[in-house]
Structures are given as structure tokens and as C-alpha cells.
C-alpha atoms as a PDB file:
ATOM      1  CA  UNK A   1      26.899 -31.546  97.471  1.00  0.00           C
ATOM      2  CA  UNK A   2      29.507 -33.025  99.076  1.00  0.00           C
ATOM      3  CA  UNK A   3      31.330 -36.317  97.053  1.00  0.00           C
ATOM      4  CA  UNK A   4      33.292 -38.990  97.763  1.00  0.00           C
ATOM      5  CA  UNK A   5      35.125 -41.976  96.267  1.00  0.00           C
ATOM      6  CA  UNK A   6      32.300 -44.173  95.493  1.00  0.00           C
ATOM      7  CA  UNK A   7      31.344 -47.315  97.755  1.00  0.00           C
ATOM      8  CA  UNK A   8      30.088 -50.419  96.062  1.00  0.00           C
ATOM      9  CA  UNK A   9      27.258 -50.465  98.354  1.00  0.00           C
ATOM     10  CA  UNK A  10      25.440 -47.535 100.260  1.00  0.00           C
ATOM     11  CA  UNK A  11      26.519 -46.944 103.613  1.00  0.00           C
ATOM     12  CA  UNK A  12      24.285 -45.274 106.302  1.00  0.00           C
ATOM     13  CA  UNK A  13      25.651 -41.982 108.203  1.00  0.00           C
ATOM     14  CA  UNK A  14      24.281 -39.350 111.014  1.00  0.00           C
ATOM     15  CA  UNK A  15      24.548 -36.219 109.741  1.00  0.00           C
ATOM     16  CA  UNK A  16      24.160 -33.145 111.964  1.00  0.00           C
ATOM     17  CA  UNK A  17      23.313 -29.637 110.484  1.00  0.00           C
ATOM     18  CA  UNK A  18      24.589 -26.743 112.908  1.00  0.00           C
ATOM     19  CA  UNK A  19      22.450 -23.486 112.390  1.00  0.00           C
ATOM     20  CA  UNK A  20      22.205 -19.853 114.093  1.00  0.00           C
ATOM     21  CA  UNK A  21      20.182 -16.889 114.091  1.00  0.00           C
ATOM     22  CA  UNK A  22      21.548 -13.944 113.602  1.00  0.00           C
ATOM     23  CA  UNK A  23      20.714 -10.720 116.220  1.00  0.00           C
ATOM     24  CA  UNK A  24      17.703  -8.806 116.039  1.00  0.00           C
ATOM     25  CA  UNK A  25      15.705 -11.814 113.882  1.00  0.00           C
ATOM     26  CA  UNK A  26      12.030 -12.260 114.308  1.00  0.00           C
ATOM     27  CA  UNK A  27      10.032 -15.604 114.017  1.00  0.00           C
ATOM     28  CA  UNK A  28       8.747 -16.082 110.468  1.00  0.00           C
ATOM     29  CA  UNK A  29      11.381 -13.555 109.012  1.00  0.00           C
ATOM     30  CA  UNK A  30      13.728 -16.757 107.957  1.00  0.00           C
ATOM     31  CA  UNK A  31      11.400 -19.665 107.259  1.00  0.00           C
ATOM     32  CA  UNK A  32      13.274 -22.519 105.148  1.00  0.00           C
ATOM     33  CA  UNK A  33      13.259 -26.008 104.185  1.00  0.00           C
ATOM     34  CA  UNK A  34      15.982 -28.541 104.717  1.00  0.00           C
ATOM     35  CA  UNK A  35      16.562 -31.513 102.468  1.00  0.00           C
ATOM     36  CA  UNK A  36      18.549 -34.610 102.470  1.00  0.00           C
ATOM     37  CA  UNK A  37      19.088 -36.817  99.684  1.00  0.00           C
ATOM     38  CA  UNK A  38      16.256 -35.189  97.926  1.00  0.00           C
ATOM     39  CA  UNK A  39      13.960 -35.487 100.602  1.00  0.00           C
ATOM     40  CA  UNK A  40      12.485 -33.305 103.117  1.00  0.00           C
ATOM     41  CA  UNK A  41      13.763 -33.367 106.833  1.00  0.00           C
ATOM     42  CA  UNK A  42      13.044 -29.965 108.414  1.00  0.00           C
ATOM     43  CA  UNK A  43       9.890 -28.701 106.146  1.00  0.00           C
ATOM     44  CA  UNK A  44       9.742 -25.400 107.747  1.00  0.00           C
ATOM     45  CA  UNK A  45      12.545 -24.601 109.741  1.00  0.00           C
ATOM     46  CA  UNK A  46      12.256 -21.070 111.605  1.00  0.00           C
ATOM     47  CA  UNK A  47      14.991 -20.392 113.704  1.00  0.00           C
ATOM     48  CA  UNK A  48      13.969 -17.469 115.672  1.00  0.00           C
ATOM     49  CA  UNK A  49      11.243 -19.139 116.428  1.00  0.00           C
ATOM     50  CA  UNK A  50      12.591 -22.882 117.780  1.00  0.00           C
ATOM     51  CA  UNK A  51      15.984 -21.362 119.014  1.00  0.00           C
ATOM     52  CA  UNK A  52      15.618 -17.538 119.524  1.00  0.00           C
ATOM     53  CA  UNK A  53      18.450 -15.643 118.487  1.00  0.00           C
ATOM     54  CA  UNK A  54      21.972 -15.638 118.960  1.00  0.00           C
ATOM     55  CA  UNK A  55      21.595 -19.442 120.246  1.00  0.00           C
ATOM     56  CA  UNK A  56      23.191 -22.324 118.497  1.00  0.00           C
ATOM     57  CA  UNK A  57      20.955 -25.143 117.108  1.00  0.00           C
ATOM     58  CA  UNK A  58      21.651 -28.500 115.575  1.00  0.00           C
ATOM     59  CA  UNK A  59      19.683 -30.839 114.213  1.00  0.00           C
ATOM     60  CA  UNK A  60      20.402 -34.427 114.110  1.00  0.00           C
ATOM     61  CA  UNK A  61      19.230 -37.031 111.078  1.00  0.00           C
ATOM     62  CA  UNK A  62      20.637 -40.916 111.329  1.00  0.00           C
ATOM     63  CA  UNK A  63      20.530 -43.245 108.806  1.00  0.00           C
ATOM     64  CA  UNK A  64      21.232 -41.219 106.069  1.00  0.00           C
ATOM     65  CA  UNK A  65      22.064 -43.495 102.914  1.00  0.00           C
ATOM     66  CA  UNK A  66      24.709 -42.578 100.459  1.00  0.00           C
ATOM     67  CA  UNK A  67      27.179 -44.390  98.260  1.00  0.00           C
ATOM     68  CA  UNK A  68      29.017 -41.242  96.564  1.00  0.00           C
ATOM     69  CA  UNK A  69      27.771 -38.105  97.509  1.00  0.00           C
ATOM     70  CA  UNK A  70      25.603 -36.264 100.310  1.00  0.00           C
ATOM     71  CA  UNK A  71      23.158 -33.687  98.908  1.00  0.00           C
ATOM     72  CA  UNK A  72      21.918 -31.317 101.298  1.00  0.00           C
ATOM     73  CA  UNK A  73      19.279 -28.670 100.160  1.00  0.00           C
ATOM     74  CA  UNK A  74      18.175 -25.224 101.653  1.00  0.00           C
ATOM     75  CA  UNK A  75      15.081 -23.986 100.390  1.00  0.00           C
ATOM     76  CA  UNK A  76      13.682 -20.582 101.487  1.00  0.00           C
ATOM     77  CA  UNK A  77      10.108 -19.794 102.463  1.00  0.00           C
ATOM     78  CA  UNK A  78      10.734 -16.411 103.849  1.00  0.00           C
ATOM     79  CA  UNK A  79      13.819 -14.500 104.195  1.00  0.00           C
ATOM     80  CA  UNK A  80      17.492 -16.092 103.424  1.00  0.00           C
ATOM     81  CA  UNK A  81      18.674 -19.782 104.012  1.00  0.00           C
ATOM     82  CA  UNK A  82      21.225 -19.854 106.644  1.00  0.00           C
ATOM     83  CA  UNK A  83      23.576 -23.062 107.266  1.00  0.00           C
ATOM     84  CA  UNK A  84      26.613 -22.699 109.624  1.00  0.00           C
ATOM     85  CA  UNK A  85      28.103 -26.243 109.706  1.00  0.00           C
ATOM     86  CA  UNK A  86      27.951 -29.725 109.138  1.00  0.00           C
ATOM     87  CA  UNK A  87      28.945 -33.110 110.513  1.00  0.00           C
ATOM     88  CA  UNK A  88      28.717 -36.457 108.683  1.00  0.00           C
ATOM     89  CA  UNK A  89      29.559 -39.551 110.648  1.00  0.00           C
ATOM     90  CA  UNK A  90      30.047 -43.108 109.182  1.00  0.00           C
ATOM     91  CA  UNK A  91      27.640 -45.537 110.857  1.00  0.00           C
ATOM     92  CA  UNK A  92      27.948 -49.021 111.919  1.00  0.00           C
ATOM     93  CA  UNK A  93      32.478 -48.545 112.366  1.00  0.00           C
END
């Protein structure tokens, strides 16, 4: 969870979730939801098997509403949750 001063209103931002799969992975072995703001936006993500391995993906989600804090949520299916980095970008500047 990531907070900041709160806004009076919400604002909307694009928020971009950077993800890799490690060497030697196998589809299905890491099988995970993603959540944002409480609600499912990747329901089962499997890396290995969108990606392959060793290759960066990143997945893009606009018009995320927030007015103090971004809650992003990793659930695992199969194996271990995996997250590498994040961008959040103020909409409508």
C-alpha cells in the first residue's frame, strides 16, 4: 500500500506493474492474481506462460481511482507472487 497526502477528491492514475520470470520456470508453476483497489485486474497471471522466462513484462491499467492510497494485491494460485516494479502516473496534468 502505497499512501499519500490525501486529495479532496479522487484523482485517476495509470499504473504499470513490471514483472519477470525467473530462469528455468515452467507455465503453471507461478500462477497469481493481481489486484487493484480491491479489485481484480490480472485473475490468473502466469508468467512463464504469457512472457516465457527471463523476459520482462508489464502490464498497463488506466484510470485507476485513488484519493490517499494505492493498494495493490498479489495473490498466489500456484507457486510464489513475484512483483519487480511499479509506476503510478497522475492523469489528466
Amino acid at each position: 500500500t502505497l499512501t499519500k497526502e490525501k486529495s479532496p477528491q479522487p484523482r485517476k492514475y495509470t499504473v504499470r506493474l513490471h514483472f519477470a520470470e525467473t530462469e528455468g520456470a515452467e507455465p503453471g508453476g507461478r500462477v497469481f492474481q493481481v489486484a487493484l483497489q480491491g479489485n481484480p485486474v490480472l485473475p490468473n497471471l502466469d508468467l512463464a506462460a504469457e512472457a516465457g522466462t527471463m523476459t520482462a513484462l508489464v502490464k498497463e491499467f488506466r484510470g485507476v481511482e485513488l484519493t490517499d492510497k494505492l493498494e495493490v494485491a498479489l495473490t498466489a494460485k500456484s507457486g510464489l507472487t513475484i512483483l519487480c516494479g511499479m509506476e503510478i502516473l497522475a492523469e489528466g496534468w
